[in-house]
PDB file of N, CA and C in Angstrom:
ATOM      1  N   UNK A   1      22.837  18.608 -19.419  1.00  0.00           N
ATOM      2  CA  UNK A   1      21.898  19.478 -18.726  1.00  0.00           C
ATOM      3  C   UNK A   1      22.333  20.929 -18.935  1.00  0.00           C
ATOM      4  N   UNK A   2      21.579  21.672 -19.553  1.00  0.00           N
ATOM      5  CA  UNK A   2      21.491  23.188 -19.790  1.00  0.00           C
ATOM      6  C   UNK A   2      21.781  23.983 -18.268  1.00  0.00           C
ATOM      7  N   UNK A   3      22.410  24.758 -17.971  1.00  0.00           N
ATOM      8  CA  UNK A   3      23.176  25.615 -16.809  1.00  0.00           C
ATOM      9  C   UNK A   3      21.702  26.785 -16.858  1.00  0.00           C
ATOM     10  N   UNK A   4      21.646  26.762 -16.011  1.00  0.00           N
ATOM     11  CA  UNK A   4      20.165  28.040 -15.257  1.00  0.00           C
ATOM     12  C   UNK A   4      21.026  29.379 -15.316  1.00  0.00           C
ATOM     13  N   UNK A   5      20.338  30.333 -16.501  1.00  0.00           N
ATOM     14  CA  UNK A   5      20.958  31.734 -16.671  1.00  0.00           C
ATOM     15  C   UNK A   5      20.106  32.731 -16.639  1.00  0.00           C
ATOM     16  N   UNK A   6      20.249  33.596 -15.423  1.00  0.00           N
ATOM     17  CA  UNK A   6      19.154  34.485 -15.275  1.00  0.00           C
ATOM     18  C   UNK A   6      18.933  35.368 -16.683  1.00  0.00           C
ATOM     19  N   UNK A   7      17.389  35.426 -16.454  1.00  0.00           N
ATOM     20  CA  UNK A   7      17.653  36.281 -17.669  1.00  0.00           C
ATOM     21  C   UNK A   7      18.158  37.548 -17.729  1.00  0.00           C
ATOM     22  N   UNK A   8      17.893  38.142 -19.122  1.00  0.00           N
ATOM     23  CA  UNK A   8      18.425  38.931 -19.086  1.00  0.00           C
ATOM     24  C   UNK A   8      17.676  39.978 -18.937  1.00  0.00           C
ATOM     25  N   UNK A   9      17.585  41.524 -18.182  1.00  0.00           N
ATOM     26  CA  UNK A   9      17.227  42.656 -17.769  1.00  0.00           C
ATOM     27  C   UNK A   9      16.615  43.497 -18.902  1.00  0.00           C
ATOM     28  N   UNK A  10      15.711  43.148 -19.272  1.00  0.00           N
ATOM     29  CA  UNK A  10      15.145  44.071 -20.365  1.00  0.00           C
ATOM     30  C   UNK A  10      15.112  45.393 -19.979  1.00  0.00           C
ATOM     31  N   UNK A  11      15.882  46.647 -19.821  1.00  0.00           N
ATOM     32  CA  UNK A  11      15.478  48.193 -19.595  1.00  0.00           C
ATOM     33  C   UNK A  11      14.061  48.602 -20.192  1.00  0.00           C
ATOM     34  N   UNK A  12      13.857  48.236 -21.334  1.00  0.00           N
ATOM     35  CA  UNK A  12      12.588  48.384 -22.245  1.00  0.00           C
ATOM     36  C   UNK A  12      11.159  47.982 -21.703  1.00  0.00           C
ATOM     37  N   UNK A  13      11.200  46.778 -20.318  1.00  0.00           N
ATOM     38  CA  UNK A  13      10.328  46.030 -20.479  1.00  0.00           C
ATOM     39  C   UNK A  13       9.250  46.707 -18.920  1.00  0.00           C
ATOM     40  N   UNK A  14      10.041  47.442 -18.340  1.00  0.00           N
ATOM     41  CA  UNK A  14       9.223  48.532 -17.583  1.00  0.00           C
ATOM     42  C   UNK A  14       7.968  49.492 -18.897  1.00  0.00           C
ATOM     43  N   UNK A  15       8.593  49.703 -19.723  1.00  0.00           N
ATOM     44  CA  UNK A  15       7.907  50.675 -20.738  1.00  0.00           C
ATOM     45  C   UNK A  15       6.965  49.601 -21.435  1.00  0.00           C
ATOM     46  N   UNK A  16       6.863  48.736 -21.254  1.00  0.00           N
ATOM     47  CA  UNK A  16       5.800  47.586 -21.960  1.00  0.00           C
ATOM     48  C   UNK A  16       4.307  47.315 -20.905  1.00  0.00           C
ATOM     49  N   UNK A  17       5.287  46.876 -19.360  1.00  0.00           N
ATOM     50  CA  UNK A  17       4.269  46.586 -18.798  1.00  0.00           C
ATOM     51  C   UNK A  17       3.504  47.912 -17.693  1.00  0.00           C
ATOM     52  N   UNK A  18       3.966  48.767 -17.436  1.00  0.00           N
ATOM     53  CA  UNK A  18       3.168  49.807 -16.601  1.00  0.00           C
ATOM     54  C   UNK A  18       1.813  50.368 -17.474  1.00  0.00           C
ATOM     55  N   UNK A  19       2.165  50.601 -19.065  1.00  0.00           N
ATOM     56  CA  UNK A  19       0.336  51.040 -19.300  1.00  0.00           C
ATOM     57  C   UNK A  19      -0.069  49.783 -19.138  1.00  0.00           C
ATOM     58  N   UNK A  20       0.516  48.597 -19.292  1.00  0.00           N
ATOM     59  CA  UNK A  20      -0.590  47.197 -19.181  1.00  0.00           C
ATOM     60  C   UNK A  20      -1.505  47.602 -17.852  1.00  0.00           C
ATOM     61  N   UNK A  21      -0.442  47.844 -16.829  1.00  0.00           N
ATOM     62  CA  UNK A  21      -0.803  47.345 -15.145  1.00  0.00           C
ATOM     63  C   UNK A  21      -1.616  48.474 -14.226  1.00  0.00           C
ATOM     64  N   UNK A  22      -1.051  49.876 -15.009  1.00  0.00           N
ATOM     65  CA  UNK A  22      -1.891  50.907 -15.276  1.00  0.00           C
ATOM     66  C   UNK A  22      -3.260  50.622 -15.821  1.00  0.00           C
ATOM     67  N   UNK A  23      -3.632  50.480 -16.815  1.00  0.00           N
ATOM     68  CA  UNK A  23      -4.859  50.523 -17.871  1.00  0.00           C
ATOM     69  C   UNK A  23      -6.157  49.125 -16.827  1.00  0.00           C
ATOM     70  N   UNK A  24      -5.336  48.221 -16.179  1.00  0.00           N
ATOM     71  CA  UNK A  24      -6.023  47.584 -15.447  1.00  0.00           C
ATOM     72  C   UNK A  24      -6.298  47.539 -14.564  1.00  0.00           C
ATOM     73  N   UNK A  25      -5.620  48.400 -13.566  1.00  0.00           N
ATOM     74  CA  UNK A  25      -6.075  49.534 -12.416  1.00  0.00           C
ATOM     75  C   UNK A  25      -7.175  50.171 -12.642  1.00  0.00           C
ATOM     76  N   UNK A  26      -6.775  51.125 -13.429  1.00  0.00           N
ATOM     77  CA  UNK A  26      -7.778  51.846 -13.600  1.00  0.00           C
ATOM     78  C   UNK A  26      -9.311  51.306 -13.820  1.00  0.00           C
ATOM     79  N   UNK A  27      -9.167  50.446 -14.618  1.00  0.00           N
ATOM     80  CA  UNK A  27     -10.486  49.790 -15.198  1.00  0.00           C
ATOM     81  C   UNK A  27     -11.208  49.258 -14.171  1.00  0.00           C
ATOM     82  N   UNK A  28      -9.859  48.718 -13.043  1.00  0.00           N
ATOM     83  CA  UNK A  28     -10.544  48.227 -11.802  1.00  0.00           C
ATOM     84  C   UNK A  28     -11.198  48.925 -10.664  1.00  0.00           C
ATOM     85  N   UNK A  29     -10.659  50.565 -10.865  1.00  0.00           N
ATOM     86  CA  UNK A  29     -11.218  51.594  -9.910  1.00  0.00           C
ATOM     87  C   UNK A  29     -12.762  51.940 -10.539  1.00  0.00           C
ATOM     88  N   UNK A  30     -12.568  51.812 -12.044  1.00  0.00           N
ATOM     89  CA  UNK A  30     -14.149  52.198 -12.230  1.00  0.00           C
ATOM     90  C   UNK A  30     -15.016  50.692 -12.484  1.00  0.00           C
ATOM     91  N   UNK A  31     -14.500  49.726 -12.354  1.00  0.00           N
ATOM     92  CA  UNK A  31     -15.635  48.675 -12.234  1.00  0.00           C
ATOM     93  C   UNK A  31     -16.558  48.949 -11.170  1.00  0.00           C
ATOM     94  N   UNK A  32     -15.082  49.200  -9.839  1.00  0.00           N
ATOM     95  CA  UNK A  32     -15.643  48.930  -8.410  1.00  0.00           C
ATOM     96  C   UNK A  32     -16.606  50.323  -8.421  1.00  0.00           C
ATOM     97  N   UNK A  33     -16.821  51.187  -8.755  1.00  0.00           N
ATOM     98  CA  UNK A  33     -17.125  52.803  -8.840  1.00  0.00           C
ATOM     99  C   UNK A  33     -18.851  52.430  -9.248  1.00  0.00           C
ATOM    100  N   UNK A  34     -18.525  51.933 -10.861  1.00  0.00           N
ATOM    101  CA  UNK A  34     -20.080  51.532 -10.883  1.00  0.00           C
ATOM    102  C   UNK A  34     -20.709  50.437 -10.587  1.00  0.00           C
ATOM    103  N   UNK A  35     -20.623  49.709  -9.875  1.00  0.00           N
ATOM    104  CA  UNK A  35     -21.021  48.460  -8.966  1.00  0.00           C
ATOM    105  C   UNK A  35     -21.753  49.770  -7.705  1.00  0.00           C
ATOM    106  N   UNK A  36     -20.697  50.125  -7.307  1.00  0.00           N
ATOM    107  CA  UNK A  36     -20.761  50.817  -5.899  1.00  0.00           C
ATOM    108  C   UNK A  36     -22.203  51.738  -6.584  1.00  0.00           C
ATOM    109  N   UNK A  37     -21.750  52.651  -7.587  1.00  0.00           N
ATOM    110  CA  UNK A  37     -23.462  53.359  -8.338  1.00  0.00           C
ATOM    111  C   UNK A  37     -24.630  52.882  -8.181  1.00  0.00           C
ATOM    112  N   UNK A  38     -24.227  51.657  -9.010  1.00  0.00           N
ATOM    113  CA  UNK A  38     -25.694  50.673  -9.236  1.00  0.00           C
ATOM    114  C   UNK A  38     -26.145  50.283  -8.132  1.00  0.00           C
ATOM    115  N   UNK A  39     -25.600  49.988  -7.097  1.00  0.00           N
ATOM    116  CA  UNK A  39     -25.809  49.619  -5.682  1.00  0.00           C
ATOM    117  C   UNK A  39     -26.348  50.947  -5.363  1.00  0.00           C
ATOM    118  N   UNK A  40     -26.393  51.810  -5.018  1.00  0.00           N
ATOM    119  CA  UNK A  40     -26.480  53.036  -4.386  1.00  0.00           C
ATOM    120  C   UNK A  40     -28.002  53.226  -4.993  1.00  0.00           C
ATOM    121  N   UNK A  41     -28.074  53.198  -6.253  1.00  0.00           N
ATOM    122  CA  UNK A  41     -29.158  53.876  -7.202  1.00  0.00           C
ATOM    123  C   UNK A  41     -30.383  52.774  -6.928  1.00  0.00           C
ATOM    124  N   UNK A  42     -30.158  50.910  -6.871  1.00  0.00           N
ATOM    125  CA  UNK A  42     -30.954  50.316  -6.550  1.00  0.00           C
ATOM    126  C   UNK A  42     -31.918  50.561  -5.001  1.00  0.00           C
ATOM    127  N   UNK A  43     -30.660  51.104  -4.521  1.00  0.00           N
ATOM    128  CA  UNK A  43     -31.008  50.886  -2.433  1.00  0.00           C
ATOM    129  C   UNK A  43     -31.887  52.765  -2.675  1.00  0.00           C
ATOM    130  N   UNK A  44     -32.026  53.464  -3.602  1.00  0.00           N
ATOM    131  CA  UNK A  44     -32.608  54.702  -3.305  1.00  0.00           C
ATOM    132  C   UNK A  44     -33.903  54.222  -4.257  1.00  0.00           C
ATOM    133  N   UNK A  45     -33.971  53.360  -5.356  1.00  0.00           N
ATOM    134  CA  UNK A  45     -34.893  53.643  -6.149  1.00  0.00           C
ATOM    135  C   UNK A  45     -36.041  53.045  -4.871  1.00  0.00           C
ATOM    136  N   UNK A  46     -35.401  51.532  -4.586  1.00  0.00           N
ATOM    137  CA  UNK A  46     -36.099  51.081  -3.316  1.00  0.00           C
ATOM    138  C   UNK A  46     -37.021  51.518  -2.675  1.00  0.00           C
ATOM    139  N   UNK A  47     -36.038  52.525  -2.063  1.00  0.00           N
ATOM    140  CA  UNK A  47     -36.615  53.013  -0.634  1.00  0.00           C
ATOM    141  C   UNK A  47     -37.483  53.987  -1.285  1.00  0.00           C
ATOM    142  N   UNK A  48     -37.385  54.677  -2.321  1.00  0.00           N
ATOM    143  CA  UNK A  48     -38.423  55.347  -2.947  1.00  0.00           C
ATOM    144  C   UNK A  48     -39.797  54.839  -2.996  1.00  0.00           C
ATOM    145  N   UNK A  49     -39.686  52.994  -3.495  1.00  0.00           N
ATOM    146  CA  UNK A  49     -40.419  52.737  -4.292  1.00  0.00           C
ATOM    147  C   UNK A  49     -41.317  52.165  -2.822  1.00  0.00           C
ATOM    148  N   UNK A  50     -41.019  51.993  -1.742  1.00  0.00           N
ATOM    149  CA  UNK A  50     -41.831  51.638  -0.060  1.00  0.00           C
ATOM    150  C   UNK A  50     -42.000  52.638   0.270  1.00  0.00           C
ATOM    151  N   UNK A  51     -41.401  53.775   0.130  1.00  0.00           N
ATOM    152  CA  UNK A  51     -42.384  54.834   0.999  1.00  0.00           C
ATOM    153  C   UNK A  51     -43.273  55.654  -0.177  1.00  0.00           C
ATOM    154  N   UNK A  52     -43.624  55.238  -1.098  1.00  0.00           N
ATOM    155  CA  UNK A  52     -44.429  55.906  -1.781  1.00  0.00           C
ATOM    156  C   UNK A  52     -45.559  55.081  -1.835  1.00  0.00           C
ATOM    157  N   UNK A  53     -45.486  53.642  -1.741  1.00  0.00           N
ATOM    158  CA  UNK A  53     -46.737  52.386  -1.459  1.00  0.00           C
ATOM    159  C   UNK A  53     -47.597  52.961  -0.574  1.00  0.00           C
ATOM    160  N   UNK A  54     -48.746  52.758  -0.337  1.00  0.00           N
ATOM    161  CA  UNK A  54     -49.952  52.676   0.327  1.00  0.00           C
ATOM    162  C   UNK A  54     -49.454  51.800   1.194  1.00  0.00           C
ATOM    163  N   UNK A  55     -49.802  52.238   2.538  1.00  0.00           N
ATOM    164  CA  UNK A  55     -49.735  50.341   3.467  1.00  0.00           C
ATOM    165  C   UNK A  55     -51.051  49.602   2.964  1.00  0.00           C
ATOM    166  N   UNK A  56     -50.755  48.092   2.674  1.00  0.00           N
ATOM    167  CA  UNK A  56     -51.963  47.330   2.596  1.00  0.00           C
ATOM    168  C   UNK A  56     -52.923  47.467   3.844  1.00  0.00           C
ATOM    169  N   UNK A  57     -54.363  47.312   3.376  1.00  0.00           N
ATOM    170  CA  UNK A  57     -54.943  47.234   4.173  1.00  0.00           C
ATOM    171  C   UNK A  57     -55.534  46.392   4.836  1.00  0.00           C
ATOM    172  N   UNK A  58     -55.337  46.634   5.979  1.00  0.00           N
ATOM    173  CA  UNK A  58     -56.072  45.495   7.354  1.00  0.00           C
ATOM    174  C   UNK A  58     -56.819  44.329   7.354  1.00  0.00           C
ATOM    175  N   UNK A  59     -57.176  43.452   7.041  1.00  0.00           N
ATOM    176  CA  UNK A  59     -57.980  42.404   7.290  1.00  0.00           C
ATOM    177  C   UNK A  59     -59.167  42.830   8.595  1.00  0.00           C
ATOM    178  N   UNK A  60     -60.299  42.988   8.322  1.00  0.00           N
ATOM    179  CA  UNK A  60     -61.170  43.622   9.388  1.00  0.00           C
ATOM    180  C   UNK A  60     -61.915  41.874   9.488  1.00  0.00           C
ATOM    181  N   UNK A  61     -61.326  41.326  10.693  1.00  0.00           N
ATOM    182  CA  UNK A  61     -62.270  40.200  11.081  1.00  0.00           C
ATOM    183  C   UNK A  61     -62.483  40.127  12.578  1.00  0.00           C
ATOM    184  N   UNK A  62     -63.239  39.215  12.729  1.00  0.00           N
ATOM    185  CA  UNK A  62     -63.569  39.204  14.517  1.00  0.00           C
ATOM    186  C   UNK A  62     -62.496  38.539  14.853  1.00  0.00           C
TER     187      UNK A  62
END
């Protein structure tokens, strides 16, 4: 049976993974950014698009 040896401390391996963990942050601040847009831009085109309608009109019966 092989003896359990921590590995070993790469100094280098900070400099590998921060633009990884970085670059996917980021990507994740502007996913959420234009979600949050498109949301925003749907809920105004909306409300644009009801208050510019005519109300239907009435049914005139006895």
């Amino acid at each position: 049976m092989m003896p359990y040896y921590f590995p070993y401390f790469d100094p280098l391996s900070l400099l590998y993974i921060w633009p990884s963990l970085w670059m996917s942050y980021i990507s994740m601040i502007y996913y959420f950014e234009m979600y949050r847009l498109m949301l925003e831009t749907w809920r105004k085109s909306m409300e644009s698009l009801f208050t510019t309608l005519p109300a239907p009109p009435r049914p005139s019966g006895s």
